[in-house]
Structures are given as C-alpha cells and as structure tokens.
Protein backbone atom coordinates (compact mmCIF):
# COMPACT_ATOMS: atom_id res chain seq x y z
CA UNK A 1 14.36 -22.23 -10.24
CA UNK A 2 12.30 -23.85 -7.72
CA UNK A 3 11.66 -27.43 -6.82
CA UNK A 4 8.38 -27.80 -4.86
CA UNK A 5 9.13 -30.94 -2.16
CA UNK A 6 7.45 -34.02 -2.86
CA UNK A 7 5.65 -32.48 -5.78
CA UNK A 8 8.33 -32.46 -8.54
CA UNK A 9 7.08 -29.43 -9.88
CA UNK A 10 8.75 -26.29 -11.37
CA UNK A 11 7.89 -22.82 -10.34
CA UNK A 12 9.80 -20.45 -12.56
CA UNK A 13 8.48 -16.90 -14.33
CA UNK A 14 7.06 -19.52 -17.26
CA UNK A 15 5.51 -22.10 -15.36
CA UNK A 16 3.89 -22.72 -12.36
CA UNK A 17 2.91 -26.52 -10.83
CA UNK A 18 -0.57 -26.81 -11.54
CA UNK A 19 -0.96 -28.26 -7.77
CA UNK A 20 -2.05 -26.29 -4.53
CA UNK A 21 1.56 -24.10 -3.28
CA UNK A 22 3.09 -24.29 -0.13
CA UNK A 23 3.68 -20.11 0.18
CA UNK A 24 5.73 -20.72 3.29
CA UNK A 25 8.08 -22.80 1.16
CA UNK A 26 8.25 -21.05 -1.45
CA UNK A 27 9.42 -17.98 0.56
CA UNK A 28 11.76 -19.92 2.34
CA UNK A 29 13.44 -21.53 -0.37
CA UNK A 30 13.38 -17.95 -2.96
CA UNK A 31 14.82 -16.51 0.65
CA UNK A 32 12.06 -13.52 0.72
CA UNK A 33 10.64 -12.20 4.03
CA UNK A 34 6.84 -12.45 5.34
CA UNK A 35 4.95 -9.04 5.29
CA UNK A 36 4.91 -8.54 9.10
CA UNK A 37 2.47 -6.16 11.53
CA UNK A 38 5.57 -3.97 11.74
CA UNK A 39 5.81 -3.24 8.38
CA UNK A 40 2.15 -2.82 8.08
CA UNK A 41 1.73 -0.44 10.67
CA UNK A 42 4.93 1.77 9.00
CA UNK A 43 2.76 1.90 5.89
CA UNK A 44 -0.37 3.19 8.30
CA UNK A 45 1.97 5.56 9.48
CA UNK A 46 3.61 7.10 6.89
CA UNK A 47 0.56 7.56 4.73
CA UNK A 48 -2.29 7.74 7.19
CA UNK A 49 -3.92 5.25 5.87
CA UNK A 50 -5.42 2.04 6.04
CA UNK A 51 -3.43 -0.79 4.15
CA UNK A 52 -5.24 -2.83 1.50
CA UNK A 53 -7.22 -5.57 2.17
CA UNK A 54 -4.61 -7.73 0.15
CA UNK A 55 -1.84 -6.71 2.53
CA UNK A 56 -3.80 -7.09 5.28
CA UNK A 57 -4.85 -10.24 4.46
CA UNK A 58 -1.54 -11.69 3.46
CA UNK A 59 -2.73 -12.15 -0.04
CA UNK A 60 0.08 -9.76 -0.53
CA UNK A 61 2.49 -11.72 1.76
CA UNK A 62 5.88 -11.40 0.92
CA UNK A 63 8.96 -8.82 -0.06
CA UNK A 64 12.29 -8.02 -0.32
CA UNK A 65 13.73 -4.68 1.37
CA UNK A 66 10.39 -3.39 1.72
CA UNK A 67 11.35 -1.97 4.96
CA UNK A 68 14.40 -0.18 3.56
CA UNK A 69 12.18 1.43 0.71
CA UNK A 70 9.60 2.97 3.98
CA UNK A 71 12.95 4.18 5.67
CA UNK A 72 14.00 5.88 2.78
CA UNK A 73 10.74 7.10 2.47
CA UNK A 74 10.37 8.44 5.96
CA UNK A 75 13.95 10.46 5.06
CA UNK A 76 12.56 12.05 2.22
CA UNK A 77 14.04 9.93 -1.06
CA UNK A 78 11.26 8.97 -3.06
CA UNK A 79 10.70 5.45 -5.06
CA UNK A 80 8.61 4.66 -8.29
CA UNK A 81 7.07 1.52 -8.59
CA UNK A 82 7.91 -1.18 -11.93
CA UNK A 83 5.62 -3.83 -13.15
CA UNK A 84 4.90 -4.98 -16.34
CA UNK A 85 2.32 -7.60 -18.34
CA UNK A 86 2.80 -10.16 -21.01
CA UNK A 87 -0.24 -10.32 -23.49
CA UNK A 88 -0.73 -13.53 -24.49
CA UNK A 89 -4.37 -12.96 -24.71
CA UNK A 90 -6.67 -10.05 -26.16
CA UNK A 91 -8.17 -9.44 -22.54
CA UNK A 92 -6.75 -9.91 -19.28
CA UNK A 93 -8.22 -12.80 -16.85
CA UNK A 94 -9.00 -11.60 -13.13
CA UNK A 95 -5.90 -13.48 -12.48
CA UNK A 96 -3.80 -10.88 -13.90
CA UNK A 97 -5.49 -8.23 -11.94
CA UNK A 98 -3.88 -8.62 -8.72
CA UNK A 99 -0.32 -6.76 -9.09
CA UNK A 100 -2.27 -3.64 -10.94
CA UNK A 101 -4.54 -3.26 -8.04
CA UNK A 102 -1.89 -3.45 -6.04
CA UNK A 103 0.25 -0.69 -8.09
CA UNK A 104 -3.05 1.16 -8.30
CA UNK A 105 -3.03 1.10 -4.41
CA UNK A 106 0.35 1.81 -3.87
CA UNK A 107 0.54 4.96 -6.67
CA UNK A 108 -2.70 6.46 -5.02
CA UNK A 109 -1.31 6.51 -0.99
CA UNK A 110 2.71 7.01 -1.91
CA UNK A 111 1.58 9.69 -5.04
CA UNK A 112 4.51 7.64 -6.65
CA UNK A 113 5.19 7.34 -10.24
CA UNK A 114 4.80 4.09 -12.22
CA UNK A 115 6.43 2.17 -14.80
CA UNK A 116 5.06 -0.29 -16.80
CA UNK A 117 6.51 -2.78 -19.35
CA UNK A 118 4.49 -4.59 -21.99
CA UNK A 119 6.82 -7.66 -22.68
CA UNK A 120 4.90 -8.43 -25.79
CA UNK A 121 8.01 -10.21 -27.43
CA UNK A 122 8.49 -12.37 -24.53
CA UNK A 123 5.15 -13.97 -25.58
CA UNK A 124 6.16 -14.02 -28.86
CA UNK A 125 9.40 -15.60 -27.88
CA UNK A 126 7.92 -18.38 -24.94
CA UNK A 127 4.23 -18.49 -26.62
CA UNK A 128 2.94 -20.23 -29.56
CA UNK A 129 2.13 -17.17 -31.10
CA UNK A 130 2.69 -14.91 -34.20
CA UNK A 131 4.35 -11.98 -33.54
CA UNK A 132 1.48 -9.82 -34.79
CA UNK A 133 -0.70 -11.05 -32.41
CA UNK A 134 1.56 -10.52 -29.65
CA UNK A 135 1.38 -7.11 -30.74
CA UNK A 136 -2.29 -7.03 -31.22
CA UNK A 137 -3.12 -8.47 -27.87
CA UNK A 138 -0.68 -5.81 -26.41
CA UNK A 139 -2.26 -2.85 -27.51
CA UNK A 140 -5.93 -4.33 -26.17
CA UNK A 141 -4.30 -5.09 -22.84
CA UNK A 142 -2.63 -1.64 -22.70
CA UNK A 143 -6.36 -0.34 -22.43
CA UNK A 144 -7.25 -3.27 -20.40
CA UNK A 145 -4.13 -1.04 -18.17
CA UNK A 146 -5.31 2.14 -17.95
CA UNK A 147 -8.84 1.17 -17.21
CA UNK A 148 -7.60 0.68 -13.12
CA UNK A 149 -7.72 4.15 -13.11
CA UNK A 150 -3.74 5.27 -12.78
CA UNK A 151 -2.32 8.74 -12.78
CA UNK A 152 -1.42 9.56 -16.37
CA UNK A 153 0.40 12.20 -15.23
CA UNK A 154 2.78 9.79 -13.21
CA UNK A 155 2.29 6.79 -15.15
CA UNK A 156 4.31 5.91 -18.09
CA UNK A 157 3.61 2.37 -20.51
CA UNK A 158 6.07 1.24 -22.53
CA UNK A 159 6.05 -1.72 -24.77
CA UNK A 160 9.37 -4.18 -26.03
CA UNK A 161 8.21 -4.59 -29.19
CA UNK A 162 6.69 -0.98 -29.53
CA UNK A 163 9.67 1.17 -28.38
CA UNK A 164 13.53 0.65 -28.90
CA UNK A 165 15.88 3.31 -26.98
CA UNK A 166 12.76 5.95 -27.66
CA UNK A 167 13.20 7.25 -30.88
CA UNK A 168 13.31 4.30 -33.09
CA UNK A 169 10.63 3.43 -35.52
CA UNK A 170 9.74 -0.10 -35.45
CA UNK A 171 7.57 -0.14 -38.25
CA UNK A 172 7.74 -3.30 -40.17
CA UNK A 173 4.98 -2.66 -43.15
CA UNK A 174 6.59 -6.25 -44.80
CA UNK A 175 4.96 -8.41 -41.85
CA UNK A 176 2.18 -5.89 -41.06
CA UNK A 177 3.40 -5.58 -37.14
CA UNK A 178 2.95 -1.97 -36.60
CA UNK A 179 2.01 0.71 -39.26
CA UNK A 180 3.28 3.77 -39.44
CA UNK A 181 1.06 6.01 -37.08
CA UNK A 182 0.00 3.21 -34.47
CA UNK A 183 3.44 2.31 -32.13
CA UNK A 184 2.83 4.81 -29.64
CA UNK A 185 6.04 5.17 -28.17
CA UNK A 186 7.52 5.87 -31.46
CA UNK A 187 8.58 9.71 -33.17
CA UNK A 188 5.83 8.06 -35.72
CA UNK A 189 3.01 8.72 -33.44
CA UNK A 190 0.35 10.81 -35.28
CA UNK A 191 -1.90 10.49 -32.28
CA UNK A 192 0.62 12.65 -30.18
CA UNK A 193 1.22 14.71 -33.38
CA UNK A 194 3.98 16.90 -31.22
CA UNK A 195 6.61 18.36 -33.40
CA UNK A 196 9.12 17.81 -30.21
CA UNK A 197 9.55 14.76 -28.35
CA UNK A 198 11.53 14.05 -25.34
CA UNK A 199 13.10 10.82 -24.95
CA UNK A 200 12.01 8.80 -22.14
CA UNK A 201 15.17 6.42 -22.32
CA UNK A 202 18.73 7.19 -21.33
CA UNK A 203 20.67 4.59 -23.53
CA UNK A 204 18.04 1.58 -23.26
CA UNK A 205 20.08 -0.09 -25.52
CA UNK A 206 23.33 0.30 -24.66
CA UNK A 207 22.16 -0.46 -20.95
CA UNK A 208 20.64 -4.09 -22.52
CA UNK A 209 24.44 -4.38 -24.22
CA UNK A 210 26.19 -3.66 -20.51
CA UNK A 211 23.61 -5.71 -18.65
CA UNK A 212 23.44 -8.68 -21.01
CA UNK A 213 27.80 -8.92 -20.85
CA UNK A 214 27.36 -9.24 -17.42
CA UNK A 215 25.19 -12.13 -17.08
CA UNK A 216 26.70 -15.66 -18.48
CA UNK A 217 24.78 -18.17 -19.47
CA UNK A 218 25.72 -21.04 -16.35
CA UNK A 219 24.16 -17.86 -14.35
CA UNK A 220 21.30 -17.15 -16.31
CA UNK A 221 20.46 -21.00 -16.46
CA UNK A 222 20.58 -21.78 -12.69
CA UNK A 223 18.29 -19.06 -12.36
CA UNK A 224 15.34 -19.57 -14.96
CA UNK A 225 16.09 -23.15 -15.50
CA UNK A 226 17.16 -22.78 -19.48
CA UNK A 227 17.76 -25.97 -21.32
CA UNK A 228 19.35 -27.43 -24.49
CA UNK A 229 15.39 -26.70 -25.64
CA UNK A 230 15.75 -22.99 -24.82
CA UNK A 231 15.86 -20.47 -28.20
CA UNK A 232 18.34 -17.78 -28.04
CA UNK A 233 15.68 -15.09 -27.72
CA UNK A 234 14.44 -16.83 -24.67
CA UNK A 235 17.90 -16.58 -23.72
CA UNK A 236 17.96 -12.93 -24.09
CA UNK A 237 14.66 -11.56 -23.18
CA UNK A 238 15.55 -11.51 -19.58
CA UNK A 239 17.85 -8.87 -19.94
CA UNK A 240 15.05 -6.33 -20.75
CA UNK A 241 12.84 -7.04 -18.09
CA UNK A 242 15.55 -6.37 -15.44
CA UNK A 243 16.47 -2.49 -16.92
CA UNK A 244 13.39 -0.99 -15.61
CA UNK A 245 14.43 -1.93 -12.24
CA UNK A 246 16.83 0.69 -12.31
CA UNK A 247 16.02 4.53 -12.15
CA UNK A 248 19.43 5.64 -14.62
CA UNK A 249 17.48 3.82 -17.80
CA UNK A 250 14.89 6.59 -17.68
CA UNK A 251 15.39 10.36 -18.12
CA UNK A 252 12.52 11.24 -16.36
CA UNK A 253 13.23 9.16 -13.04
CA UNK A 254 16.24 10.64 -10.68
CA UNK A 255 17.94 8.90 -7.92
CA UNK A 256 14.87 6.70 -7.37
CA UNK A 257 14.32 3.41 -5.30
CA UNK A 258 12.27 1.12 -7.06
CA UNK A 259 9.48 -0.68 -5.83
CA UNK A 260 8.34 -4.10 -7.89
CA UNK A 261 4.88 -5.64 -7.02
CA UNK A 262 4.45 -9.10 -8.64
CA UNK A 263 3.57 -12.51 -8.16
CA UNK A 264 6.05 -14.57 -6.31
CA UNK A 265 6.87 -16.42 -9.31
CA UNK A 266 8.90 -13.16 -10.74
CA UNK A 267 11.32 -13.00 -7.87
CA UNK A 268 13.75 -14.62 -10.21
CA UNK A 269 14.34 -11.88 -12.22
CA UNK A 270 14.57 -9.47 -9.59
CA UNK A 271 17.30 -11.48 -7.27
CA UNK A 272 19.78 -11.05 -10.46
CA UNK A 273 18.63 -7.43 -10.72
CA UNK A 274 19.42 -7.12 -7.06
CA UNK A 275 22.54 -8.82 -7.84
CA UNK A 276 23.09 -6.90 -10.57
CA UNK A 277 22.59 -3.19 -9.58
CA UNK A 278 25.93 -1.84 -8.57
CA UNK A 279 26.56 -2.15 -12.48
CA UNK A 280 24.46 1.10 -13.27
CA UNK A 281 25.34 2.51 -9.18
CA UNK A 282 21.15 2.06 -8.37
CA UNK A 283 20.44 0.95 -5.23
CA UNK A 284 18.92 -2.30 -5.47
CA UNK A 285 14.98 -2.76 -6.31
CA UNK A 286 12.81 -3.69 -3.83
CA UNK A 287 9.72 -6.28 -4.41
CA UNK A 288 6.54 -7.05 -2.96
CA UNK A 289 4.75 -10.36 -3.55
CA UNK A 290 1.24 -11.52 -4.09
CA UNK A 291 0.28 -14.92 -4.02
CA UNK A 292 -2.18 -16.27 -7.09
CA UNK A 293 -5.42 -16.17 -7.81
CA UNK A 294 -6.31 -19.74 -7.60
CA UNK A 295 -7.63 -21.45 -10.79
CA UNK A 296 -11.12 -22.51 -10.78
CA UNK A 297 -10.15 -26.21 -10.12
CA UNK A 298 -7.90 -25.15 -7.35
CA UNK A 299 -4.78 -26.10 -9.09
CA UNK A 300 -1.88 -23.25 -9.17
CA UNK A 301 -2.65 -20.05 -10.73
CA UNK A 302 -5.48 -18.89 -12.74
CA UNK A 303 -4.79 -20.11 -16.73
CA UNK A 304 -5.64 -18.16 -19.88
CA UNK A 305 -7.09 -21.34 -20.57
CA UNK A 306 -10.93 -19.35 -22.27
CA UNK A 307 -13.15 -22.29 -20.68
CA UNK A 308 -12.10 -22.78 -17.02
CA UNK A 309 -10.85 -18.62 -16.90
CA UNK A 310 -12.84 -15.88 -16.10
CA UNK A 311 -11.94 -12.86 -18.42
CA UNK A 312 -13.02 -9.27 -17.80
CA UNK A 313 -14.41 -9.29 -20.69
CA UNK A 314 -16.71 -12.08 -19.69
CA UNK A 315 -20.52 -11.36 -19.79
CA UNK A 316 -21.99 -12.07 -16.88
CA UNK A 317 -23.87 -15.23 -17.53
CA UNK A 318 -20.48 -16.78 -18.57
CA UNK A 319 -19.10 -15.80 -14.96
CA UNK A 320 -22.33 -17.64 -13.53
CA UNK A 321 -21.78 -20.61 -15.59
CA UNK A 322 -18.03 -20.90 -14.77
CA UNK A 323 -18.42 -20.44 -11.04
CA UNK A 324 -21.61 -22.65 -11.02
CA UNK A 325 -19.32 -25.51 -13.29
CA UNK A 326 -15.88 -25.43 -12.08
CA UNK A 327 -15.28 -23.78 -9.35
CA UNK A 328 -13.88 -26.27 -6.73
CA UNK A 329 -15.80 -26.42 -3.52
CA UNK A 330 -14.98 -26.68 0.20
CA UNK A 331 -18.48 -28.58 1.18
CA UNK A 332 -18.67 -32.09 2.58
CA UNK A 333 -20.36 -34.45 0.33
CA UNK A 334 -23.83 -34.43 1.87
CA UNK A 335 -25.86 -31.46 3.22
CA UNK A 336 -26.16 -32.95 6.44
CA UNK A 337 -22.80 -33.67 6.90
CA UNK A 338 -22.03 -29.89 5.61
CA UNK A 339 -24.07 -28.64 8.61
CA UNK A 340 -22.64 -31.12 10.86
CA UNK A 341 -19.05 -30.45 9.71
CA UNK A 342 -18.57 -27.66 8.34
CA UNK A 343 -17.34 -26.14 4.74
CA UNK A 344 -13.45 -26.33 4.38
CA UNK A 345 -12.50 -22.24 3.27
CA UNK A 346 -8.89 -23.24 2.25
CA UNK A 347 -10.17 -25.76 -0.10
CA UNK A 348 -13.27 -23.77 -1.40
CA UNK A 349 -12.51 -21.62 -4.10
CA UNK A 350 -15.27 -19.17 -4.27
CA UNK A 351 -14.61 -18.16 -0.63
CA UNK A 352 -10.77 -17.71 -1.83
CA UNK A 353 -11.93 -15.16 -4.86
CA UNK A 354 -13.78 -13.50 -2.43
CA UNK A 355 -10.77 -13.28 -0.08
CA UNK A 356 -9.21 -11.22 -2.99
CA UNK A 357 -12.56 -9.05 -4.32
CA UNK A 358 -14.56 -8.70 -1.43
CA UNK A 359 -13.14 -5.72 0.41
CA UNK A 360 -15.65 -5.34 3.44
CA UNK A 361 -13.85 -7.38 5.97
CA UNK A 362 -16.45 -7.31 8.68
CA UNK A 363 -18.63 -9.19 5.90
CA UNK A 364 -16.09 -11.56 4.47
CA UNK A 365 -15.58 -12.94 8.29
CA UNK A 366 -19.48 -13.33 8.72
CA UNK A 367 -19.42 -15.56 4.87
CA UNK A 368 -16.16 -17.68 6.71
CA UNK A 369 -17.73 -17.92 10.36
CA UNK A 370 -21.25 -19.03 8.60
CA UNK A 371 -19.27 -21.33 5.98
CA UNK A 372 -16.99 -23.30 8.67
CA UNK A 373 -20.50 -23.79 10.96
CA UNK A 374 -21.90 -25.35 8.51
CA UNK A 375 -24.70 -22.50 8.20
CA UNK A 376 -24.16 -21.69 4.84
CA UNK A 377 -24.42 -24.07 1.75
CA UNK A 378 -21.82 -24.69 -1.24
CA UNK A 379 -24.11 -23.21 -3.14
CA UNK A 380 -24.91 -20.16 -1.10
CA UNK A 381 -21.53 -19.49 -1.57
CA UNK A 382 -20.93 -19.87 -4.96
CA UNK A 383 -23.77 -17.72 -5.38
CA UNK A 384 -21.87 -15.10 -3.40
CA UNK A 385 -19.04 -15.46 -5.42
CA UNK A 386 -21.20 -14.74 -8.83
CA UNK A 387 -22.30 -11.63 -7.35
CA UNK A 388 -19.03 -10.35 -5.97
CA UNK A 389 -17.57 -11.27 -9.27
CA UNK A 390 -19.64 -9.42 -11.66
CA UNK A 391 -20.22 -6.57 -9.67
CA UNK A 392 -16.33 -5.93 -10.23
CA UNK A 393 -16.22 -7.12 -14.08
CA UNK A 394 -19.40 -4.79 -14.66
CA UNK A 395 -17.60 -2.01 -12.54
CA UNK A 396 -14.36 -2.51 -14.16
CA UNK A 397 -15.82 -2.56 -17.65
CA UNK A 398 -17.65 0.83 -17.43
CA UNK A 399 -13.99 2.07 -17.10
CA UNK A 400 -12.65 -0.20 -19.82
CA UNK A 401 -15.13 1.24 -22.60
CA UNK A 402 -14.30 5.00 -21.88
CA UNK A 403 -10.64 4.30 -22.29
CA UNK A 404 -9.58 6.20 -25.47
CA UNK A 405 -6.75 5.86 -28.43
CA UNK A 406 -6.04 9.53 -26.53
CA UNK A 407 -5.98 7.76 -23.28
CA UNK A 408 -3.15 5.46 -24.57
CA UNK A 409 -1.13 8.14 -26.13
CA UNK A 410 -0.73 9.96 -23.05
CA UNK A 411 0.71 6.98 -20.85
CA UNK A 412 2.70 5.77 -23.74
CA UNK A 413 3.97 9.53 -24.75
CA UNK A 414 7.25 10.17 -24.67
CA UNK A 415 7.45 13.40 -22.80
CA UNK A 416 7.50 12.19 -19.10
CA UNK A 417 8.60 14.50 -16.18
CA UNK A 418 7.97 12.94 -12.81
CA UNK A 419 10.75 14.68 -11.36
C-alpha cells in the first residue's frame, strides 16, 4: 500500500486517489526503475524496430527486471507476456486500453505468446455486483479483447469464474451463471465441439492451495491494505492473480520468463509474486508500467463512471459532448491572456489523450509547440482531441463487430501449444 505525501490518499490495485499522481513518487516509494534510453535502444536492437510511442514517451515509464528479460532474450530463452482485465462493465473505457495496446505491441515485435486472465470474480468479490453480471460483462469484454487484433495462435484467455484447473464444469443452472454450452474454457464447450481436449493447466488448483499456505495474512495485509472490513474472498482472490506469473501453472508454457504490462497500481501483486517465485523454481516475473489515462476532470485514472467516461462503445456524438463538457483544460482564463501566456499541456487534458492516441510524433510536437505559444485555442484543441478520439473508437469498432462466438472459442480453447 501506498501513501501519497501530503495527499492522504491510497493507491492500491482497488483504489486510486482521485487527485493528479506524483509518478516519480510513486516509483520511488513501490521501488521500480524508470524506463531509460538504454533499455530503449536494447528493444531497437533486438527487434529492429522502433519502440512505441508509449515507451517512447514515458507513458510507459516504469519496470521491474526489464533488462534481465532483453538479456535473456538476446541468449535465446524466450518470455510470454501475462495481463489480465476485471469486467466491471459491459464495455471497456479507453482507460482500460492502454496495457492491451501495449501487449498487442509487445506480442507483434517479440512474436511472444500471451496470457490473459479475466478476474471476473474479483469484481464480483470487490464490486457491488451480482455474480451473473460479472460473468456477463466478462464474456462482452473478452470480445472487447480480441478485437486489438492478437495472435490466436499465441494467445490464450482464460477466465476465474469460467475455468477451474481446465476440466471442470462450472455450470451452475440454479443461479443461471453459465449454461451448459457457453463457459468456454470448459469440456462443456459445444462451440469447440472437439471430442479431445488438452488441458491448459498443470494443477491450477493445487498451485492456488501451495501459493495461498505461503502467504499469511499480516503479509497479505501490509501489502493490499486489508482491513477488519475486508470479506474472506477478498482475502483470497489475490492468490489467483499471482499463478499466471509463473510458466509451471500452464502445460503449454516451458521454462518461460514472464513479462507483466500493467498500470503501476498492480505492482503490488507482482512484488509478492517476485517474492514468491522460488516456491514453484520460476524465475521471477518481470513488469512493465504504464501510467493512467487521466480522467476527464484530471483527477487520477479514468472511472467507469458512464457520464464523465468515454466507452468504446460510445457513438461519436457522445465522445464530442464529453470532451466538449468535461474535459479539463490547460487555457488561461481569457483569450488574450491564452495568446499572451500560453496553454498549460500538463494540466490540459485533451493534449494528454492525445499524448496516448496520437501516434505521429512530428504532429503531436507541432499541437504542444502551437498550444504553449499561445497559437492555438482551448477549443482548437479539444476539437483535436474529438477527432483523434473517434477516429480510434470508429477504427477499433470495425474490429469489435467482426469478432465472432468462433473468435472466442479459439483464444479460450483448451488445446494451446506455444512451445
């Protein structure tokens, strides 16, 4: 758990101070390392290629052994990549699409497999939410997934609620959760309709059992901040997001590194995986940060909150309104003084969504040199913003509506072989 200074805020996997972050702080006090040039220019090197604009603009700024996973690399040991999403809504904010683009990055220049986890009873546990629509929101966002355009071939979804040790049925007719035919990872699949399965977990539960033993709760508690308010499957839950981090919990991964993009706020988990890795003899998982997409009001990360959020399934007059409403600005409070003065980028939070969408970076720097002149209005940018915006949304949802109940069978099917 984190303390920001002189804020009295909390920055844990579960909440996030709904005030601007210090990111220098933050890494300090988590005790990650800065993305450097020299780890930049390894990436360039080993892949002959560019890095992403988010790395190269420090949106993705942080990591833990990410040096160590471009040595091993280099030598000829491969790595797989683990991230995962919690569905608390039925689509995904542009918020939330930060950590796939980076995986989607990553899988395309590394040719890398990826794992990804769809916590859908964490939200169930931490959320005000039934556990049906936990599920129901899961299997929307699983689309909302493979719409970024991932190798299905090297790509394999999993979800908590879904899947248990790969050959249960978790079919629960009494409270309607998943009938028979629709959990994908299950031997109940009809969509796969295989009369052979493989399973794609080596003892998930037994793992949980070895894992869970190890942690106690004073450790558990100084590192996600539980409380006397704290249910017992809260308690648990963390347990399961940690396996993935290790290669031994899947029969289709062998002697892998892993390789975690997330948001910052996530680290927690993965310093106790670190921690805990000589348990299942893994070396331990490697991470690379992103910092958040700002909310519209400039306050923490982006919410789920469905008036002040933009959602990719957002038409594109709602965009327009929502940039044109809230979106906090970085202009003075006259025009004159704007021109005289200058707009304030770090404060202006279209200019900051464009900083994550707006790949070109020769015209992102003529938007910021125009901005801080004074040469360009509030307005003007805003409207920039808009455009940027739903040119990706209307991109992205081309993708979204060709995504297929086939489409989700093969990244949730059971018969993986990456290696």
């Amino acid at each position: 758990v984190v303390f920001l200074p002189l804020m009295k805020e909390i920055l844990t996997p579960w909440d996030v101070a709904q005030v601007q972050l210090d990111y220098q702080k933050i890494t300090d006090q988590f005790g990650c390392e800065l993305i450097n040039d020299d780890l930049i220019a390894k990436m360039e090197k080993l892949t002959g290629k560019k890095v992403s604009h988010l790395i190269k603009r420090r949106i993705v700024f942080a990591h833990r052994d990410l040096g160590k996973i471009l040595d091993d690399y280099e030598r000829g040991r491969g790595f797989y990549l683990y991230t995962g999403r919690g569905p608390s809504t039925k689509s995904m904010h542009i918020g939330h699409v930060i950590p796939f683009m980076l995986c989607k990055y990553l899988q395309d220049i590394f040719d890398v497999p990826l794992v990804i986890q769809i916590t859908d009873d964490e939200k169930y546990l931490f959320k005000d939410l039934q556990i049906s629509e936990s599920v129901e929101f899961a299997k929307s966002n699983i689309k909302d997934i493979i719409a970024f355009g991932f190798n299905p071939e090297k790509t394999f979804i999993f979800s908590n609620v879904g899947i248990y040790d790969g050959n249960e049925d978790i079919t629960d007719s009494k409270n309607e959760v998943y009938q028979e035919g629709e959990c994908l990872n299950c031997e109940s699949s009809k969509i796969r309709n295989t009369s052979q399965k493989k399973k794609p977990f080596n003892g998930f539960f037994k793992k949980e059992l070895v894992l869970a033993k190890s942690i106690t709760f004073h450790e558990g508690s100084k590192v996600f901040g539980f409380d006397s308010s704290t249910n017992l499957g809260q308690i648990s839950f963390p347990v399961r997001q940690l396996l993935p981090c290790f290669y031994s919990v899947f029969t289709f991964l062998k002697n892998s590194n892993c390789l975690v993009p997330a948001a910052i706020d996530q680290d927690p988990y993965f310093r106790l995986a670190r921690d805990k890795s000589k348990i299942f003899e893994c070396s331990k998982p490697s991470t690379i940060y992103s910092q958040f997409l700002p909310s519209l009001m400039n306050l923490g990360k982006m919410s789920s909150s469905k008036d002040k959020t933009i959602f990719l399934d957002d038409s594109e007059e709602s965009i327009k309104k929502k940039i044109r409403t809230y979106a906090h600005s970085g202009g003075r409070k006259t025009l004159q003084e704007h021109k005289m003065l200058g707009g304030d980028l770090d404060n202006d939070v279209s200019y900051q969504y464009l900083r994550f969408f707006m790949e070109d970076e020769d015209k992102l720097q003529s938007v910021a040199d125009k901005y801080k002149k004074g040469e360009m209005s509030s307005m003007e940018m805003k409207d920039l913003c808009i455009e940027e915006l739903q040119k990706f949304v209307r991109t992205y949802r081309k993708r979204r509506d060709r995504v297929s109940d086939e489409d989700v069978a093969k990244f949730m099917g059971c018969d993986k072989d990456f290696y």
